[in-house]
C-alpha atoms as a PDB file:
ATOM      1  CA  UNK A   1       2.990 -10.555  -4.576  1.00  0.00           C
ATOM      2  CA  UNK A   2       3.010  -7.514  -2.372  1.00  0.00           C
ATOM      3  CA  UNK A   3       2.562  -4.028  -3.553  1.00  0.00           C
ATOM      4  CA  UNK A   4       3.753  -1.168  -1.663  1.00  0.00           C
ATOM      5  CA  UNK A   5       2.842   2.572  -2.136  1.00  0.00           C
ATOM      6  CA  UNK A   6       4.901   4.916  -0.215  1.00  0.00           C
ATOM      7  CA  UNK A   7       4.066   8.814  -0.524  1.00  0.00           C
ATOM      8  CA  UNK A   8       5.108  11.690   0.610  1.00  0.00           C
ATOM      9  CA  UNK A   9       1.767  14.222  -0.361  1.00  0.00           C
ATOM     10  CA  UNK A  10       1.647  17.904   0.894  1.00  0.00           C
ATOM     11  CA  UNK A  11      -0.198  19.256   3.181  1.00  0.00           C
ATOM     12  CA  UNK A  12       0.067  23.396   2.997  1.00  0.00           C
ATOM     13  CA  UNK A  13      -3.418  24.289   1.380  1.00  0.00           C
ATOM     14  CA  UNK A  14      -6.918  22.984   2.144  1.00  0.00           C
ATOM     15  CA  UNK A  15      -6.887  21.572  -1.673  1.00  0.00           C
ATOM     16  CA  UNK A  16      -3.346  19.954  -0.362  1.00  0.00           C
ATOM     17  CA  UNK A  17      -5.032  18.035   2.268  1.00  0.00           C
ATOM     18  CA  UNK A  18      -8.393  17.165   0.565  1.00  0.00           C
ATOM     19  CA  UNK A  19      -6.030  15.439  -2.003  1.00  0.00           C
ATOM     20  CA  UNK A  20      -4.026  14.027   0.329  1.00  0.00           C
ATOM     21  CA  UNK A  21      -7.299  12.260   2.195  1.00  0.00           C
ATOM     22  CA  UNK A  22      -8.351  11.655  -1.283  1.00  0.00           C
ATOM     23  CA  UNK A  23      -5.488   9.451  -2.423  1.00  0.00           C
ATOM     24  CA  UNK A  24      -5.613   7.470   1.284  1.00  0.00           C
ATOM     25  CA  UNK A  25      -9.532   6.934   0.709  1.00  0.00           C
ATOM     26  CA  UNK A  26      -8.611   5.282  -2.467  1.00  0.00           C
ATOM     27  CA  UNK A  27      -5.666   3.439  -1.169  1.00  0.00           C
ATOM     28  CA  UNK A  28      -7.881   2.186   1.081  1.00  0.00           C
ATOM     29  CA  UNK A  29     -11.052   1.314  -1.139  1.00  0.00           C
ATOM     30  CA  UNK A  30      -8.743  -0.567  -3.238  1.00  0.00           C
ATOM     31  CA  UNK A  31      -7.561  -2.853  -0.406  1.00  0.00           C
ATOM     32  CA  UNK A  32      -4.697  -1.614   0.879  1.00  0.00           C
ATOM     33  CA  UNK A  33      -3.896  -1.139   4.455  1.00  0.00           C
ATOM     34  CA  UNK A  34      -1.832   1.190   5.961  1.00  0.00           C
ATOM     35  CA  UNK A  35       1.638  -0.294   7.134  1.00  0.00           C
ATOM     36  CA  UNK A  36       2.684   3.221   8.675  1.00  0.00           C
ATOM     37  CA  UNK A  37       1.862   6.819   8.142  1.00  0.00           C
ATOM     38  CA  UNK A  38       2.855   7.023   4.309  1.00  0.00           C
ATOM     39  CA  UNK A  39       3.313   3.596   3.785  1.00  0.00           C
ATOM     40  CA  UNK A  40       0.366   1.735   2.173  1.00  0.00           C
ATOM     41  CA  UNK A  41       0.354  -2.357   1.921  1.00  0.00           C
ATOM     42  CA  UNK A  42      -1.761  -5.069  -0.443  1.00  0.00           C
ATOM     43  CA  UNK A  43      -1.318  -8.486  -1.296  1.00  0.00           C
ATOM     44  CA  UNK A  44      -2.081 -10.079  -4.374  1.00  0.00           C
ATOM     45  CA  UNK A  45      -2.392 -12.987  -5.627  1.00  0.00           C
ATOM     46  CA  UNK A  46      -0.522 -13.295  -8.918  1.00  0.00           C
ATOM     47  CA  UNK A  47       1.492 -10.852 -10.988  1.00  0.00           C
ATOM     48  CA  UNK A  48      -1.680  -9.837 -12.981  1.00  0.00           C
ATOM     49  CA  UNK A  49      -3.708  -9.132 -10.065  1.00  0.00           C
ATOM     50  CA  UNK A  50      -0.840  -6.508  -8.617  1.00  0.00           C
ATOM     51  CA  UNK A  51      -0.713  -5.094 -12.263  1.00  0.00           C
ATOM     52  CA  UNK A  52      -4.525  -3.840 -11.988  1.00  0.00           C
ATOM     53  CA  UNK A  53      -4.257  -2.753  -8.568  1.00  0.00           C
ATOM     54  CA  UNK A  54      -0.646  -0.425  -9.674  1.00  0.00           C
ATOM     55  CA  UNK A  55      -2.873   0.544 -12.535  1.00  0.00           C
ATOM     56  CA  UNK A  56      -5.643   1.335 -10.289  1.00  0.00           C
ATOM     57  CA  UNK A  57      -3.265   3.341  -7.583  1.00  0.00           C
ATOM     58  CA  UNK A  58      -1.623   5.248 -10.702  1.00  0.00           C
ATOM     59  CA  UNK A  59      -5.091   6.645 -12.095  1.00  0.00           C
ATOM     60  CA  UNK A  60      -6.005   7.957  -8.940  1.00  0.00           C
ATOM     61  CA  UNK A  61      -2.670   9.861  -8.176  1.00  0.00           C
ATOM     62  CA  UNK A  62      -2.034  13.096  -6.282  1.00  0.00           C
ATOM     63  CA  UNK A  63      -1.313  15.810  -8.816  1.00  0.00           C
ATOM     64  CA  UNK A  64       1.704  17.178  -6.271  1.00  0.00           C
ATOM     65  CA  UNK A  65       3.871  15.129  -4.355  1.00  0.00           C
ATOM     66  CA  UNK A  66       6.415  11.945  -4.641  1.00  0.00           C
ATOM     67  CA  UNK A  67       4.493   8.656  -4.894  1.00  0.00           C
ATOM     68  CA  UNK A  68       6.539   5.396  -5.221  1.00  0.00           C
ATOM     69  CA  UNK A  69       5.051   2.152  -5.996  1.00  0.00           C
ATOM     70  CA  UNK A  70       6.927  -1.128  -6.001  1.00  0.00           C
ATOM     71  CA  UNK A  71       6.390  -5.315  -5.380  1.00  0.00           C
ATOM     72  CA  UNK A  72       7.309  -7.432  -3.440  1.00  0.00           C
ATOM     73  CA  UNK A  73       6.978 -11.504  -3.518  1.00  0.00           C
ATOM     74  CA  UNK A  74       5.819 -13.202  -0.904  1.00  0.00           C
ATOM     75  CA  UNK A  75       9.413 -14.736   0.261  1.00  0.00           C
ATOM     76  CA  UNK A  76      11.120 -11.269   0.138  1.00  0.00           C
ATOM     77  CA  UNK A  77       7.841 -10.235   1.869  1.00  0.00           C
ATOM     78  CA  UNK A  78       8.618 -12.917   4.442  1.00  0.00           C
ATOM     79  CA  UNK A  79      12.152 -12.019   5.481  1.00  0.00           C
ATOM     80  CA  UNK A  80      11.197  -8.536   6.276  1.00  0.00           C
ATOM     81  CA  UNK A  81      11.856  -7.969   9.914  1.00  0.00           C
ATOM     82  CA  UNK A  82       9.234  -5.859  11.979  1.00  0.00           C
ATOM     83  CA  UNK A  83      10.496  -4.119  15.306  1.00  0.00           C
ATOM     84  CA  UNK A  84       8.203  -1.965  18.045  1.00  0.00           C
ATOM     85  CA  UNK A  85      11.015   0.318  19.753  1.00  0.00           C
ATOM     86  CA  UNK A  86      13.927  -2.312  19.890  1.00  0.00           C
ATOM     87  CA  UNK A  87      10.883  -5.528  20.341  1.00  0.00           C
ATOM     88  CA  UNK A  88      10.088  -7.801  17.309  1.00  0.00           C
ATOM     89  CA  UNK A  89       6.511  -7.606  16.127  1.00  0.00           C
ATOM     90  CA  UNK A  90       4.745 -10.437  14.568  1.00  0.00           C
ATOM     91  CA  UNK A  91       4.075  -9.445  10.657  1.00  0.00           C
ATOM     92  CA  UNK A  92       1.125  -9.285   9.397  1.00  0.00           C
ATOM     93  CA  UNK A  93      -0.616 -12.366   7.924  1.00  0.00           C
ATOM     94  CA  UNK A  94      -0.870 -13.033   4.603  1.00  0.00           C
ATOM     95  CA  UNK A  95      -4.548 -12.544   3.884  1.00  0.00           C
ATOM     96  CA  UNK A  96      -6.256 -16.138   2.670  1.00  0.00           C
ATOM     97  CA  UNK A  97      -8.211 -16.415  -0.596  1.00  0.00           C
ATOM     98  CA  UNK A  98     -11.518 -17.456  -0.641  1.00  0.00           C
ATOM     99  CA  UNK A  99     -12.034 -20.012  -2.908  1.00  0.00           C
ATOM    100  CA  UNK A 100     -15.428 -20.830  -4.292  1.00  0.00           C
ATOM    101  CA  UNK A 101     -16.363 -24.562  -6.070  1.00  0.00           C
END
């Protein structure tokens, strides 16, 4: 599973922009990268993995500002296409587990 954030946070006031690098910090603590400016990426495991993380992302929300959070699995994931300009990009790997035994 992938989870995707995408937010559009405002950035007017000085309390604007310390919760807008608040929410990123946290987006980023929890494992997400950033995809583009806005756009926020993580892959999980299993369904119940990406439900703590979306519970996780929505306990830490902006209080202003449209946030939308969604999945994706890994074979919708894999048909995305990613362009530069007008030149394919390689996607991003899918992160490996580690696996103890």
């Amino acid at each position: 599973m992938w989870i995707f954030v995408f937010f559009d946070l405002p950035t007017e006031t000085k309390k604007d922009r310390k919760n807008y690098a608040q929410f990123r910090k946290s987006l980023l603590k929890d494992g997400f990268s950033m995809m583009q400016f806005s756009i926020y990426v993580r892959h999980c495991n299993s369904r119940e993995n990406a439900d703590v993380h979306i519970r996780r992302v929505k306990s830490f929300l902006a209080p202003k500002g449209e946030i939308v959070i969604f999945m994706l699995t890994d074979k919708q994931y894999g048909i995305m296409e990613f362009f530069k300009s007008r030149d394919p990009v390689q996607r991003p790997d899918t992160p490996q587990q580690l696996e103890m035994f």
